[in-house]
C-alpha atoms as a PDB file:
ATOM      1  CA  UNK A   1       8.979 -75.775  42.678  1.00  0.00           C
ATOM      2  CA  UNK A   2      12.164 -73.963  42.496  1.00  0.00           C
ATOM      3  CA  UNK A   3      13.555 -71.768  39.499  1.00  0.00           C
ATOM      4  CA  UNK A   4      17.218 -71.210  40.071  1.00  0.00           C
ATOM      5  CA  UNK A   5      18.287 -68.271  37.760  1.00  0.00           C
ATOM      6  CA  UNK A   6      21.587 -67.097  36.555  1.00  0.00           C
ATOM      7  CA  UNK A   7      21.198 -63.472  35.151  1.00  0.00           C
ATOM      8  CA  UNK A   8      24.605 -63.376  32.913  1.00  0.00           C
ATOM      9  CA  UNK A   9      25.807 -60.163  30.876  1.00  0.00           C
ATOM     10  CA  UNK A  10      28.305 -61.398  28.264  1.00  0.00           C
ATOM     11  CA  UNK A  11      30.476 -59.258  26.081  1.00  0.00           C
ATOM     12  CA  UNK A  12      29.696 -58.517  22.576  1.00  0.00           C
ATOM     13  CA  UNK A  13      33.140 -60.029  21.503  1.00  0.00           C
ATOM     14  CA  UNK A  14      33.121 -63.232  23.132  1.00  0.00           C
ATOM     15  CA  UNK A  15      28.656 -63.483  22.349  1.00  0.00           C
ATOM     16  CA  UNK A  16      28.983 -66.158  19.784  1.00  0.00           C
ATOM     17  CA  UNK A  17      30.940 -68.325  21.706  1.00  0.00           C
ATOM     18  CA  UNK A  18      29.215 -68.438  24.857  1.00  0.00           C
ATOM     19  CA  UNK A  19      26.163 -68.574  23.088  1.00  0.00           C
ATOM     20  CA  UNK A  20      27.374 -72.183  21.467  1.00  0.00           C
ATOM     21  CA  UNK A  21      29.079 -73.072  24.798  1.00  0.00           C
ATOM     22  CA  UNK A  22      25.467 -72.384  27.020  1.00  0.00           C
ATOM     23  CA  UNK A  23      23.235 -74.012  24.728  1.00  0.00           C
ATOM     24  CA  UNK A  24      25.615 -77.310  23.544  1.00  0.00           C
ATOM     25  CA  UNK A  25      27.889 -77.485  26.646  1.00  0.00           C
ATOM     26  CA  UNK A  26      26.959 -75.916  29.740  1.00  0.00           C
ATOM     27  CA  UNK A  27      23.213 -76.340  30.110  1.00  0.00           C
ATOM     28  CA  UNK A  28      23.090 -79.656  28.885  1.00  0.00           C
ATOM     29  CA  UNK A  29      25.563 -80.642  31.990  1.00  0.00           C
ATOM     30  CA  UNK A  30      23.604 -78.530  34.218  1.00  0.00           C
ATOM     31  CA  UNK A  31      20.767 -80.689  33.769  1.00  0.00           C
ATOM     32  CA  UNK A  32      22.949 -84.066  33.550  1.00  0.00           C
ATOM     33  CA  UNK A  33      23.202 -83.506  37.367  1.00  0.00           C
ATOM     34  CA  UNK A  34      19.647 -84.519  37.757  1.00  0.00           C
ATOM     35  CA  UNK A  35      19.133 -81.961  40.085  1.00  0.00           C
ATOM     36  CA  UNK A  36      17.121 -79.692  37.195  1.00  0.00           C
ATOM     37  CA  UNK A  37      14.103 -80.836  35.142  1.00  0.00           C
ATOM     38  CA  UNK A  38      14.433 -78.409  32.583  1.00  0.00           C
ATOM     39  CA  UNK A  39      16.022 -75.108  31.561  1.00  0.00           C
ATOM     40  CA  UNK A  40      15.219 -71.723  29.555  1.00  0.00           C
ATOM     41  CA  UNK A  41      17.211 -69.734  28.544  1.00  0.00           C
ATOM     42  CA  UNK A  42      15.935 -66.064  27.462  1.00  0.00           C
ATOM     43  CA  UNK A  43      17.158 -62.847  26.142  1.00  0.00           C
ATOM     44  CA  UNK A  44      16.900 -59.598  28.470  1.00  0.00           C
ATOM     45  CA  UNK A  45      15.262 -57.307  26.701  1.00  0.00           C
ATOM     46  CA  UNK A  46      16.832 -54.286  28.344  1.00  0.00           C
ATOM     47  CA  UNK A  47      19.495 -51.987  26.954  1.00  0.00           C
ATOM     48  CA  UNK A  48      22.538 -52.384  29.311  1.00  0.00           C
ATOM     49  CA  UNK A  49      24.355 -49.020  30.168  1.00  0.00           C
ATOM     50  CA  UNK A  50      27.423 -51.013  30.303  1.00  0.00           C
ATOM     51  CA  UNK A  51      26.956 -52.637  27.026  1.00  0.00           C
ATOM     52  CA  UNK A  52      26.922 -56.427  25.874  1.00  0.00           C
ATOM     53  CA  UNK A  53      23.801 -58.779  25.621  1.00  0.00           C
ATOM     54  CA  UNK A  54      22.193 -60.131  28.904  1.00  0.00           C
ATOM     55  CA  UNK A  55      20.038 -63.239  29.345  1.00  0.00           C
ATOM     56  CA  UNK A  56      18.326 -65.073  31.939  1.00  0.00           C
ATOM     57  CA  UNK A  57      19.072 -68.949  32.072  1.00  0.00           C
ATOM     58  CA  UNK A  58      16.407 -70.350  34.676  1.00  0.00           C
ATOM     59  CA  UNK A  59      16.708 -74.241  36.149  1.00  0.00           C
ATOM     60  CA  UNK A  60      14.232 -75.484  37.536  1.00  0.00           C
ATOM     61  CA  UNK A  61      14.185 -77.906  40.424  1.00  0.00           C
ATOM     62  CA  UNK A  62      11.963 -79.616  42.979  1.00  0.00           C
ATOM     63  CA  UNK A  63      13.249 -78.290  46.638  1.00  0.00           C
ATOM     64  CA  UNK A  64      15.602 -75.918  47.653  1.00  0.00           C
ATOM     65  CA  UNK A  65      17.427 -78.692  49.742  1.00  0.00           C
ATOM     66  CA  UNK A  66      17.880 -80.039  46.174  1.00  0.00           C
ATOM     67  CA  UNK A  67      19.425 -77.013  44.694  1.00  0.00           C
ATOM     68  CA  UNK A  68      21.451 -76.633  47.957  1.00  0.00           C
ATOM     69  CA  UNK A  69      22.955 -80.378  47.240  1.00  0.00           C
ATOM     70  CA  UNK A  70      23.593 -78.521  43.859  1.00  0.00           C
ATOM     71  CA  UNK A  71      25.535 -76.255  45.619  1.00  0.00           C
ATOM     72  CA  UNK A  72      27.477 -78.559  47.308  1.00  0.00           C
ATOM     73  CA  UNK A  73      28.444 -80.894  44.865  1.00  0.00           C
ATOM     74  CA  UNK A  74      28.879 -78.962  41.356  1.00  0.00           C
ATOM     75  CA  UNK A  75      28.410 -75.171  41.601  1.00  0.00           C
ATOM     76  CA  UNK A  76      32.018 -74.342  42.271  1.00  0.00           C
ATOM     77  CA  UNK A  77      33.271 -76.597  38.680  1.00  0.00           C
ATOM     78  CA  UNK A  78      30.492 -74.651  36.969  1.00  0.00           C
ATOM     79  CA  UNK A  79      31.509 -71.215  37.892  1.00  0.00           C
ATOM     80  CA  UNK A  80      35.318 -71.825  37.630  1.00  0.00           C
ATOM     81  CA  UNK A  81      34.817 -73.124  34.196  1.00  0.00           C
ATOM     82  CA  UNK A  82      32.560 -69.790  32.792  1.00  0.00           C
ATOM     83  CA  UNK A  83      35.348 -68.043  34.969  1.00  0.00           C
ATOM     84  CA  UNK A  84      38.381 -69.660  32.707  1.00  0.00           C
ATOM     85  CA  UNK A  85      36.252 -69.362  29.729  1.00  0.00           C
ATOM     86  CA  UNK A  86      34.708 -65.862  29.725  1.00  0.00           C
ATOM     87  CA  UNK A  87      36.718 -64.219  32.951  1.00  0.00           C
ATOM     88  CA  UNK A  88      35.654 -60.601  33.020  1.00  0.00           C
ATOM     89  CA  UNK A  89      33.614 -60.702  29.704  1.00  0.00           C
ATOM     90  CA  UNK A  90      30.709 -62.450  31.640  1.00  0.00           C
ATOM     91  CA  UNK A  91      28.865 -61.041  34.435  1.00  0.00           C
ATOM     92  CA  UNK A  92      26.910 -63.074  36.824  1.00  0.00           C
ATOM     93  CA  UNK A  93      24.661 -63.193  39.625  1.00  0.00           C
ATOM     94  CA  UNK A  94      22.059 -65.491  40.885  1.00  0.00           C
ATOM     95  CA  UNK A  95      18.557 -65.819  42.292  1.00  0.00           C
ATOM     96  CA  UNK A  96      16.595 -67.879  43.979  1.00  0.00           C
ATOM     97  CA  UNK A  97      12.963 -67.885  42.989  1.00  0.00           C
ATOM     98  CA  UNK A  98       9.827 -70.239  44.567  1.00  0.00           C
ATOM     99  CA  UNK A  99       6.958 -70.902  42.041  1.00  0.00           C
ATOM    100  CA  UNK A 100       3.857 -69.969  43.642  1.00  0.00           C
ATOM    101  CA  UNK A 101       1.425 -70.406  40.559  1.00  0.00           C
ATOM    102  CA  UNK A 102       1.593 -71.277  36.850  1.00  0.00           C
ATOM    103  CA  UNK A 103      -1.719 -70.337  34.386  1.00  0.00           C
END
């Protein structure tokens, strides 16, 4: 099992409204790829330097040849649409993390 995670910082003034956009919007069309069988998204509980709020939003996924199809096909619509959205309010980067046991 894969977890694909996005590590965002997000602005205080545009919080609200990427909140309602992650949770009602883009999530929900993350997973209407069908490359994901289910997402979290959690709050970094770390006090950024630079300020704003950052959370972790983790997909997971059964290969990485799946999340590379992912790749492929719909990464570049998701990030240009967070880019036109948020532009340099959000932060990003992204990780790539294998499952190796779950207790």
């Amino acid at each position: 099992m894969i977890l694909y995670n996005v590590t965002t910082n997000i602005h205080e003034s545009v919080h609200d409204q990427w909140m309602i956009w992650m949770q009602h919007k883009h999530i929900p069309e993350m997973l209407a790829t069908g490359k994901f069988t289910n997402a979290k998204l959690v709050r970094v509980l770390v006090k950024e330097e630079m300020g704003g709020v950052t959370y972790s939003a983790q997909f997971t996924t059964d290969s990485l040849a799946t999340l590379e199809k992912f790749y492929q096909e719909e990464d570049a619509t998701f990030q240009a649409e967070g880019q036109k959205l948020f532009g340099e309010k959000m932060l990003t980067f992204k990780t790539e993390l294998q499952v190796i046991s779950e207790h």
